[in-house]
Protein backbone atom coordinates (compact mmCIF):
# COMPACT_ATOMS: atom_id res chain seq x y z
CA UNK A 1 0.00 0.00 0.00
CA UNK A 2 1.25 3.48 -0.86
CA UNK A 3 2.16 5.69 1.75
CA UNK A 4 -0.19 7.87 0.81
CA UNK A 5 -3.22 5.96 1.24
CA UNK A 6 -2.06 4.59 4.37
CA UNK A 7 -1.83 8.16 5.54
CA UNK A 8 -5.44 8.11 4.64
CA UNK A 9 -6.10 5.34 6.80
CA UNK A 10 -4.49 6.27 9.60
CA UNK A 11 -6.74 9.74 9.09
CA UNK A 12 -9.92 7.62 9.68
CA UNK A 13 -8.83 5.54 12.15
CA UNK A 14 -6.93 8.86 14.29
CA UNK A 15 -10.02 11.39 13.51
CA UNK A 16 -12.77 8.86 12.97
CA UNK A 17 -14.17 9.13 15.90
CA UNK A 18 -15.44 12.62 15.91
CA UNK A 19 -18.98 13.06 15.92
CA UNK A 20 -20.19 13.42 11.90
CA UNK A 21 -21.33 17.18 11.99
CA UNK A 22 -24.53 17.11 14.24
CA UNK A 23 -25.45 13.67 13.26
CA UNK A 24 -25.52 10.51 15.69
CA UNK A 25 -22.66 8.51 14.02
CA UNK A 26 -19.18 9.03 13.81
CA UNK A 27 -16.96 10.03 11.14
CA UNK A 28 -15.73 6.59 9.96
CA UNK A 29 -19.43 4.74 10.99
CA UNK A 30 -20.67 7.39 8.35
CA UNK A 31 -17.52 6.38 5.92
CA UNK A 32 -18.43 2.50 6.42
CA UNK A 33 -21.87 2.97 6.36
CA UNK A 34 -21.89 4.69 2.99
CA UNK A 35 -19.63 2.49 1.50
CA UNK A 36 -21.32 -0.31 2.60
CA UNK A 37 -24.73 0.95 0.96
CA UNK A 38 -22.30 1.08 -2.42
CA UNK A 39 -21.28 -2.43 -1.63
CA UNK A 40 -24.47 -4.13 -1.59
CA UNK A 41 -26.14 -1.75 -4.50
CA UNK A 42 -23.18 -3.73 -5.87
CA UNK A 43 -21.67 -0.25 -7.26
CA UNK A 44 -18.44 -0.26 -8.87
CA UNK A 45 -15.02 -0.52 -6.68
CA UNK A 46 -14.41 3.31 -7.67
CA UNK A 47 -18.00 4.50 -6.49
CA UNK A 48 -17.95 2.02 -3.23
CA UNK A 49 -14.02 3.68 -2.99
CA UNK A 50 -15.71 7.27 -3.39
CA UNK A 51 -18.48 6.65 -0.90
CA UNK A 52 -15.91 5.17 1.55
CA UNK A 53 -13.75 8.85 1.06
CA UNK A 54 -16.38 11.04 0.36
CA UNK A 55 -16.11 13.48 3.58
CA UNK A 56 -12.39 12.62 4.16
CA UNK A 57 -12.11 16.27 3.68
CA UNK A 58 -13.84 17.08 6.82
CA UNK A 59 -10.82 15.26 8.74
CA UNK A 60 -8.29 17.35 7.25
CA UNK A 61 -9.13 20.82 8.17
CA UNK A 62 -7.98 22.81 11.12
CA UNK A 63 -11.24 24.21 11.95
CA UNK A 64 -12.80 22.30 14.49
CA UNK A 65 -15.60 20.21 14.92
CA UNK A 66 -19.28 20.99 13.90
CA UNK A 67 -18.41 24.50 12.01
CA UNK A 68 -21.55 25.01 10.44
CA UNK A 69 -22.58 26.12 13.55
CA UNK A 70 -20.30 29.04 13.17
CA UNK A 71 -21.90 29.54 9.88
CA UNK A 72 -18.67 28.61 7.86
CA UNK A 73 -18.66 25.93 5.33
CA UNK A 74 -15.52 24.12 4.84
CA UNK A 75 -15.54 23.16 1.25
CA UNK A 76 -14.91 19.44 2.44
CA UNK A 77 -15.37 17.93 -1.14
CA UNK A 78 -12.25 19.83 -2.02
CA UNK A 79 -10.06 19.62 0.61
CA UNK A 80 -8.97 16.13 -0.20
CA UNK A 81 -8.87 16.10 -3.79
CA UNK A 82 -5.21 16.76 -3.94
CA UNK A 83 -4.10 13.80 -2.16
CA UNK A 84 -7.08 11.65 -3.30
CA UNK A 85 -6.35 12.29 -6.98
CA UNK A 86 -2.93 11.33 -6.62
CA UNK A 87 -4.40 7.72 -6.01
CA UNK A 88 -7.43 7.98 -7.81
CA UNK A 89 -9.06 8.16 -11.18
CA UNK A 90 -11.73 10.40 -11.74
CA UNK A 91 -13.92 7.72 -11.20
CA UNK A 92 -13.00 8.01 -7.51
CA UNK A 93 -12.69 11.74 -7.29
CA UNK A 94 -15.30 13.37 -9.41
CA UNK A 95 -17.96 12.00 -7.70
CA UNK A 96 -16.54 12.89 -4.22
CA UNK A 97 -16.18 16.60 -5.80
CA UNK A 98 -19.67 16.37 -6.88
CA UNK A 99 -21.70 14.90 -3.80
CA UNK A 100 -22.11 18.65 -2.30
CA UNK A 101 -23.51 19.92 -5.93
CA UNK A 102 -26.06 16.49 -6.29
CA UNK A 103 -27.48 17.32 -2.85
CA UNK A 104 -28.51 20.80 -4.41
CA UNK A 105 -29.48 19.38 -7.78
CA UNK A 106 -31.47 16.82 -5.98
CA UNK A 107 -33.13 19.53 -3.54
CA UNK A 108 -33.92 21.58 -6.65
CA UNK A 109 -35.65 18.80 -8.51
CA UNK A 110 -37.10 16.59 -5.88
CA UNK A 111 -40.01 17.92 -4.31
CA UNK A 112 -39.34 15.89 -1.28
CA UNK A 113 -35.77 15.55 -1.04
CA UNK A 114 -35.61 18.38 1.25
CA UNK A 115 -37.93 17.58 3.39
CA UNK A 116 -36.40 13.81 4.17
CA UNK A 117 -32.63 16.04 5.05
CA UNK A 118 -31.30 15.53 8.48
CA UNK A 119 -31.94 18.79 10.12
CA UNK A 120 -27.55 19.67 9.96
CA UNK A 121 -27.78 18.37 6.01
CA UNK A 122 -30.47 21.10 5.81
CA UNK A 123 -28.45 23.45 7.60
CA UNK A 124 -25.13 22.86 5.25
CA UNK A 125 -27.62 22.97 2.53
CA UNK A 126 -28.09 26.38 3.40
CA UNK A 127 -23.92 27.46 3.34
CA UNK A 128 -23.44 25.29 0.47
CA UNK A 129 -25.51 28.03 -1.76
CA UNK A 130 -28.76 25.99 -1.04
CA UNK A 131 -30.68 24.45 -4.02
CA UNK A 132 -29.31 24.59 -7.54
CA UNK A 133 -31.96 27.49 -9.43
CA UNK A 134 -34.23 25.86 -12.51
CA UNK A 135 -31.24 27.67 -14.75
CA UNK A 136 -28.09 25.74 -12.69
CA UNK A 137 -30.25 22.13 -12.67
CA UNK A 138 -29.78 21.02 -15.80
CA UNK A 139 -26.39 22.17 -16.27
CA UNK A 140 -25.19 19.97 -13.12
CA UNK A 141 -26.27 16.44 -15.39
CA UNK A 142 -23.85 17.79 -17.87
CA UNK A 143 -20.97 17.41 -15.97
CA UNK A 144 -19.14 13.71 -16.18
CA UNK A 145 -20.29 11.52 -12.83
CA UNK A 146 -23.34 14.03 -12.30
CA UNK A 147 -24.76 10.67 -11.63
CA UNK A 148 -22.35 8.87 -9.89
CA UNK A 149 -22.21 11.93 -7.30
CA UNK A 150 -26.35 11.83 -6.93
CA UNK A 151 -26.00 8.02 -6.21
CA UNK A 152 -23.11 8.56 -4.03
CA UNK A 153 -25.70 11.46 -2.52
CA UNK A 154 -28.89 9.69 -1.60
CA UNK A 155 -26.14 6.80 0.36
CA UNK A 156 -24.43 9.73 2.64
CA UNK A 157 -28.03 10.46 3.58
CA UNK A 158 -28.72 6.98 4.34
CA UNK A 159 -25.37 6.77 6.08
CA UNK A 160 -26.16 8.18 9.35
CA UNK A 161 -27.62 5.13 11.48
CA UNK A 162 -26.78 5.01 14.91
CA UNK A 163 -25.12 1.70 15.94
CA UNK A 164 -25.45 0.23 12.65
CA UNK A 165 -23.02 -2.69 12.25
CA UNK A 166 -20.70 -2.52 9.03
CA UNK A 167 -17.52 -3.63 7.38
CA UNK A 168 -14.38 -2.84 8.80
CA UNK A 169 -12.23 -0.48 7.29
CA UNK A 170 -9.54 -2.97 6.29
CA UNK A 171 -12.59 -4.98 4.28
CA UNK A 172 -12.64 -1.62 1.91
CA UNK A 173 -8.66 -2.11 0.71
CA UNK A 174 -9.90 -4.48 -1.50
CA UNK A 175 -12.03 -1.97 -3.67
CA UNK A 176 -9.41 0.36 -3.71
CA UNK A 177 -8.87 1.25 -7.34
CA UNK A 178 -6.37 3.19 -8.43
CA UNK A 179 -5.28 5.75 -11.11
């Protein structure tokens, strides 16, 4: 394994533990969860690999926990690119760059999409830029892995269950794909 990606390991299993936003899972339980939601959709090993990484960038900041309480939003699905897309394909990485965008494509064209948000997903929602307009929509599908990133979207919603038992993170090395 490169050193890289065991530095990414040893990021989930060092900062893993700290609380996902204002949800009732952790970090890494919302990492395995989402993954694991990928793995039995029986996804591809780059989308199950982008679910599994998806909010990595929320472990490398120096801001502090739950900052969208402070109003600031820490542009998490581009904080890890760099190091990600050293590893990665953009199979792996547009996707995780995307998942912010699909949740306000989805909000825009999903009546109830919104409404079924966790109460912090509706409250980054809002720092994010909130819902794509009927003009920025469209132009979101356009983009390469538009789709990947909504599928990889509606999982990190489902990813947030509280005890839930999953994979370990050593069973994800073997989807790992790289560039």
């Amino acid at each position: 394994m490169s050193e890289k990606l065991t530095e990414i390991f040893e990021i989930l299993e060092s900062k893993g533990h700290q609380q996902y936003g204002g949800e009732a899972v952790t970090q890494l339980d919302h990492a395995l969860q989402c993954a694991m939601l990928a793995e039995q959709a029986q996804a591809t090993p780059e989308l199950i690999t982008a679910c599994l990484f998806h909010d990595l960038g929320h472990l490398i900041h120096h801001l502090g926990e739950n900052i969208s309480e402070q109003g600031i939003d820490d542009r998490h699905e581009y904080r890890a690119l760099g190091i990600l897309s050293s590893l990665f394909s953009p199979g792996v990485t547009e996707p995780i760059r995307l998942h912010v965008e699909a949740k306000r494509y989805l909000c825009a064209v999903e009546a109830d999409y919104y409404q079924n948000l966790s109460s912090e997903s509706k409250k980054s929602l809002q720092l994010q830029g909130g819902a794509f307009s009927s003009k920025e929509a469209p132009k979101f599908l356009d983009q390469p892995y538009a789709r990947d990133a909504i599928q990889l979207r509606r999982w990190d919603e489902q990813a947030k269950v509280p005890n839930l038992s999953t994979p370990t993170l050593s069973h994800y090395r073997n989807f790992l794909k790289f560039s």
